[in-house]
C-alpha atoms as a PDB file:
ATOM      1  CA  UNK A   1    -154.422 275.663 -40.684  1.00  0.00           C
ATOM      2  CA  UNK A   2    -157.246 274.195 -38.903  1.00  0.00           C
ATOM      3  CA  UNK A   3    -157.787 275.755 -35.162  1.00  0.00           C
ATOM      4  CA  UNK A   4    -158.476 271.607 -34.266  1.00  0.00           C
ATOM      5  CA  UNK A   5    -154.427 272.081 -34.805  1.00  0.00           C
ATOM      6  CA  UNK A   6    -153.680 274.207 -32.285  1.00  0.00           C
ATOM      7  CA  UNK A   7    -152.501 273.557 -28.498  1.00  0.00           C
ATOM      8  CA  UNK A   8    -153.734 275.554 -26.268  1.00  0.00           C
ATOM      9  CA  UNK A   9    -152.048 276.684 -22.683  1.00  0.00           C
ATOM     10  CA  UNK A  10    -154.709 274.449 -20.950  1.00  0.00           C
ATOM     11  CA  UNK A  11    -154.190 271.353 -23.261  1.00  0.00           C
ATOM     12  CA  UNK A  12    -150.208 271.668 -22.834  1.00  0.00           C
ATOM     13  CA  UNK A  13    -150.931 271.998 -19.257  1.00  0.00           C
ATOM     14  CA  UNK A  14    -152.852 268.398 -19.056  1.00  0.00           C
ATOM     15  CA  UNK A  15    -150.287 266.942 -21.374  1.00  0.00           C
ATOM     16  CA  UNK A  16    -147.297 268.203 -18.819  1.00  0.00           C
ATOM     17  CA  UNK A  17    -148.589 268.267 -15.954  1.00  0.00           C
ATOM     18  CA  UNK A  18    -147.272 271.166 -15.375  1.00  0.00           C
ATOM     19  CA  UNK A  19    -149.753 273.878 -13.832  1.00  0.00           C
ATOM     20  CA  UNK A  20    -147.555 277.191 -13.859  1.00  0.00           C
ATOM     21  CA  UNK A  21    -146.924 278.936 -17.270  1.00  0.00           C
ATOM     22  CA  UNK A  22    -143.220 279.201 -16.678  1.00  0.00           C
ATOM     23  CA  UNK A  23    -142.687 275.530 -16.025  1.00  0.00           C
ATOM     24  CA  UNK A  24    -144.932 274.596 -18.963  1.00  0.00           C
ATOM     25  CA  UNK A  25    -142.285 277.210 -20.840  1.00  0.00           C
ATOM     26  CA  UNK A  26    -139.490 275.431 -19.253  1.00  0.00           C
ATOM     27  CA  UNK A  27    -140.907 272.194 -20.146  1.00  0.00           C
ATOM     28  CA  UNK A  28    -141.553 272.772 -24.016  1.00  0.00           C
ATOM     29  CA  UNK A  29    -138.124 274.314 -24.303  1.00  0.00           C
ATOM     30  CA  UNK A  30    -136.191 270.985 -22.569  1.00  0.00           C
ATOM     31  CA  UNK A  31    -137.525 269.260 -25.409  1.00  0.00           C
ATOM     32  CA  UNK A  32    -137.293 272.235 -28.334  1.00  0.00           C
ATOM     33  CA  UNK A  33    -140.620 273.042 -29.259  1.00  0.00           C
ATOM     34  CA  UNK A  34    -141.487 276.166 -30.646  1.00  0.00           C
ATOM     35  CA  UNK A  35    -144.252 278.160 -29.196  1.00  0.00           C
ATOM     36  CA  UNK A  36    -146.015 281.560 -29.248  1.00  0.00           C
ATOM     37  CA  UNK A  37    -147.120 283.487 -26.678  1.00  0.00           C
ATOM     38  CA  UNK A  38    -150.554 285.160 -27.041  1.00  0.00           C
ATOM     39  CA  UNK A  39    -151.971 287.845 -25.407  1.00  0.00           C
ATOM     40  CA  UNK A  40    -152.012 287.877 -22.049  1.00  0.00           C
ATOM     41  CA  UNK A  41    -148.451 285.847 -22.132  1.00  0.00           C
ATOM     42  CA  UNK A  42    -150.819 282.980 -22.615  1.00  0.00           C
ATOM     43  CA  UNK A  43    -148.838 279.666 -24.612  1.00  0.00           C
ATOM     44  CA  UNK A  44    -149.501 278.446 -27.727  1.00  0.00           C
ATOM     45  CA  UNK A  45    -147.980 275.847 -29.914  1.00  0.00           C
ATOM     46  CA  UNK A  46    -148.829 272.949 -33.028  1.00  0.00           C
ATOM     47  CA  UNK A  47    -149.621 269.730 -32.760  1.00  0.00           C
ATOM     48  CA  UNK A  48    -147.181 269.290 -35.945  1.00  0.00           C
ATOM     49  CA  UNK A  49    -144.347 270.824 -33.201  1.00  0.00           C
ATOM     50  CA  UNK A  50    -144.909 268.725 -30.593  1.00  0.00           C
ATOM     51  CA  UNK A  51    -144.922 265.715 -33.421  1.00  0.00           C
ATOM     52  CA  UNK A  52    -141.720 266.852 -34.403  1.00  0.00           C
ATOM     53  CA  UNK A  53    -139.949 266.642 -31.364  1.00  0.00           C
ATOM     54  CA  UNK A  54    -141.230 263.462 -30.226  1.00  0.00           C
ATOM     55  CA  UNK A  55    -140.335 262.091 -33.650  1.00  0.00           C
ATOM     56  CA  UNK A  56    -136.466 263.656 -33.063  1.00  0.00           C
ATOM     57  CA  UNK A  57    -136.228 262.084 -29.930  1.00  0.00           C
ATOM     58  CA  UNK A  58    -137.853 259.045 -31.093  1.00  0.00           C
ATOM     59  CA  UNK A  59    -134.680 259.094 -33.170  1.00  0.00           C
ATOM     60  CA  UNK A  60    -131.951 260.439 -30.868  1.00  0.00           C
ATOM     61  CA  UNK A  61    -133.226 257.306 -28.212  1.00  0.00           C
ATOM     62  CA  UNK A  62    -132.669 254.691 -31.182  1.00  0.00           C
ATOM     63  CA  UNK A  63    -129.376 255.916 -32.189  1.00  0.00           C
ATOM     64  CA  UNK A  64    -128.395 255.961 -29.027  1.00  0.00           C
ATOM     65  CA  UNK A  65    -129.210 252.491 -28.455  1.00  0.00           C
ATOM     66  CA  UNK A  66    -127.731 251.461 -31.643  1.00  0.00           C
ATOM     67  CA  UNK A  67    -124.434 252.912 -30.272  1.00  0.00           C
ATOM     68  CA  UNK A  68    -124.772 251.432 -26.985  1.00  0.00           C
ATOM     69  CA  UNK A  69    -124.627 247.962 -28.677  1.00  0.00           C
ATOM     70  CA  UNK A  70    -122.374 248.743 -30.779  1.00  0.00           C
ATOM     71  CA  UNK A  71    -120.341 249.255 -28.170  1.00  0.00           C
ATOM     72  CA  UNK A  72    -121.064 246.745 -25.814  1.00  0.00           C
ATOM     73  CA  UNK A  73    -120.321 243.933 -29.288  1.00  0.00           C
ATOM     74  CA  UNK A  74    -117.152 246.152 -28.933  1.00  0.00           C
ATOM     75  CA  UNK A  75    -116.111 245.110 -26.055  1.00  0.00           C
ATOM     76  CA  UNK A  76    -117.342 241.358 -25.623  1.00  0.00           C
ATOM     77  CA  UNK A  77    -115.276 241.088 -28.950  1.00  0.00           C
ATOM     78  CA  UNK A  78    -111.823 241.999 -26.459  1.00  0.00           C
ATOM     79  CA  UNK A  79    -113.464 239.162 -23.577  1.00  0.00           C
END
């Protein structure tokens, strides 16, 4: 694996906004990515990681939606 493939601590920290280690931690674990911690305690995680969990959620958002219509054809159907 390529090192271009790696996030680093600072690049999670631009993509978060987040500017404290712990909240970055706190951050990647609301949405369930994996990461490693490095020496120092310092963060490190995979672009393929973060992929994956924005794909998941991607996923989670549309079958949500696809229930909430489903439900809401549910009920105009009893109207």
């Amino acid at each position: 694996m390529s090192a271009d493939h790696l996030l680093t601590e600072e690049s999670l920290m631009e993509w978060s906004g987040y500017q404290r280690r712990s909240d970055i931690m706190r951050w990647l674990d609301d949405r369930e990515i994996p990461y490693w911690l490095g020496k120092g305690g310092r963060i490190c995680t995979t672009q393929a990681a973060v992929d994956a969990a924005m794909l998941q959620e991607s996923v989670k958002g549309r079958v949500d939606a696809e229930k909430r219509v489903a439900k809401r054809e549910t009920l105009i159907e009893f109207v």
